[in-house]
C-alpha atoms as a PDB file:
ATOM      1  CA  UNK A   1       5.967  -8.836   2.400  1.00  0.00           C
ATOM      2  CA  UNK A   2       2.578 -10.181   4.281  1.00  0.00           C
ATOM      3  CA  UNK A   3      -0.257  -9.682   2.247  1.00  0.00           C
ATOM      4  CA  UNK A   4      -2.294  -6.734   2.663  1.00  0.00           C
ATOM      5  CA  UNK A   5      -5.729  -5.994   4.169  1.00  0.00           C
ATOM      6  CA  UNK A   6      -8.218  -3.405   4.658  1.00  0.00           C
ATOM      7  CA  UNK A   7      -7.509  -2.660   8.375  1.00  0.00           C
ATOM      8  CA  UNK A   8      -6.582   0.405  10.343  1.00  0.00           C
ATOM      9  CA  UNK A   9      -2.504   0.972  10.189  1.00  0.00           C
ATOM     10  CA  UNK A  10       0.506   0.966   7.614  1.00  0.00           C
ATOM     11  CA  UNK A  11      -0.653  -1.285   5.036  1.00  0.00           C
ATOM     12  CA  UNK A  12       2.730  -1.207   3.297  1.00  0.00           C
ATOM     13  CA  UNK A  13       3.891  -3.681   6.075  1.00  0.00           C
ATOM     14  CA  UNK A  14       7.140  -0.827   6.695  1.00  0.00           C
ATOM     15  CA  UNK A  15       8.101  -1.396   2.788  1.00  0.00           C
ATOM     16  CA  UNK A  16       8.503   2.514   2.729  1.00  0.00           C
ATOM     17  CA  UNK A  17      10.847   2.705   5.232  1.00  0.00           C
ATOM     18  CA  UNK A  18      13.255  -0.035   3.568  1.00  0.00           C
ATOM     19  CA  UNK A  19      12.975   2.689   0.539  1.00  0.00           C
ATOM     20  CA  UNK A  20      13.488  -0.006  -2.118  1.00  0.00           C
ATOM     21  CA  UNK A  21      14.609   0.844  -5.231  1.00  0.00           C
ATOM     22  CA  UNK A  22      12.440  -1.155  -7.447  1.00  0.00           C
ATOM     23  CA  UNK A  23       9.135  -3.082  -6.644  1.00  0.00           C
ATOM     24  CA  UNK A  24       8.240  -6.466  -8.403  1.00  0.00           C
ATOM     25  CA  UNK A  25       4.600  -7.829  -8.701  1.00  0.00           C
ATOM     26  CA  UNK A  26       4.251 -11.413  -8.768  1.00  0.00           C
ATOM     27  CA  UNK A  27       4.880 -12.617 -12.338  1.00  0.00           C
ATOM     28  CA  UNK A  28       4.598  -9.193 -13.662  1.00  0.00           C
ATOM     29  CA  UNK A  29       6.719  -5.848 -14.837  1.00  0.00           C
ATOM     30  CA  UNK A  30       8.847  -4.458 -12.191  1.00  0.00           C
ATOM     31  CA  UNK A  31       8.549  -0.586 -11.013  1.00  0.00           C
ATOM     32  CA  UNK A  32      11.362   1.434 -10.713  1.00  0.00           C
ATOM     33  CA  UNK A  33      10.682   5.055 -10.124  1.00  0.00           C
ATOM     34  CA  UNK A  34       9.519   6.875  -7.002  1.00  0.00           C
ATOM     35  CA  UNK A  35       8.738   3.615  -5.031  1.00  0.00           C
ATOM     36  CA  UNK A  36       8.302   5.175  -1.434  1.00  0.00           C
ATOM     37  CA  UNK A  37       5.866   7.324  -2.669  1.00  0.00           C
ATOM     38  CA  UNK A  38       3.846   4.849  -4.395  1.00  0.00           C
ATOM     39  CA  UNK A  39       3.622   2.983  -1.536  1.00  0.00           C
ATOM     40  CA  UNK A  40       2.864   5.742   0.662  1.00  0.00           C
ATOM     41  CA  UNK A  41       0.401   6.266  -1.738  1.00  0.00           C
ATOM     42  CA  UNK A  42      -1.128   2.481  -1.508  1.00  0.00           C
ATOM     43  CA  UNK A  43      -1.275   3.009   2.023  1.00  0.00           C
ATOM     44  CA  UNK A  44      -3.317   6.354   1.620  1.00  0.00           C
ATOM     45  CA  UNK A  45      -5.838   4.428  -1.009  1.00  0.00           C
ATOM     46  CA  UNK A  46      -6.508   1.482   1.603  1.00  0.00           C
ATOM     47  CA  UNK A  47      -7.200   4.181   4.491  1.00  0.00           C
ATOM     48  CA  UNK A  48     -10.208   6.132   2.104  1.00  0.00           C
ATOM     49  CA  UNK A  49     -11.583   3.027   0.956  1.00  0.00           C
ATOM     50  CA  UNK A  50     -11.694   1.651   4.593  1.00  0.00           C
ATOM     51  CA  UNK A  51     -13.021   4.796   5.686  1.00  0.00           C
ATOM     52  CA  UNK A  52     -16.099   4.911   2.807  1.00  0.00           C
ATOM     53  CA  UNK A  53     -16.689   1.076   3.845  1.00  0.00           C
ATOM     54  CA  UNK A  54     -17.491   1.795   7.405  1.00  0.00           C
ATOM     55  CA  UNK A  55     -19.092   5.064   6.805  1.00  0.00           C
ATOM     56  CA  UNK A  56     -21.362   3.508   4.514  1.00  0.00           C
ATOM     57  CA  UNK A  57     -22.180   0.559   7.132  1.00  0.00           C
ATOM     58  CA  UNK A  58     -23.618   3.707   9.371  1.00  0.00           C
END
């Protein structure tokens, strides 16, 4: 997976639509669970704080 950014678009890189069955952090625990949704809900998190960075710029 690329890395992520704070830019307009799917910031899960498409990882939802693979609908993986566990996610692994670099040299950490490993999440099994309700992974589309988590990172649906990554995705939704980068959009607000994108949003309240460039609404605060104005």
């Amino acid at each position: 997976m690329r890395a992520t950014a704070l830019t307009p678009g799917d910031r899960s890189g498409g990882a939802a639509d693979l609908r993986p069955t566990a996610l692994g952090l670099m040299h950490g625990p490993v999440f099994r669970g309700d992974t589309v949704g988590a990172l649906t809900d990554l995705g939704d998190a980068y959009d607000r704080l994108l949003d309240d960075a460039l609404a605060a710029r104005h």
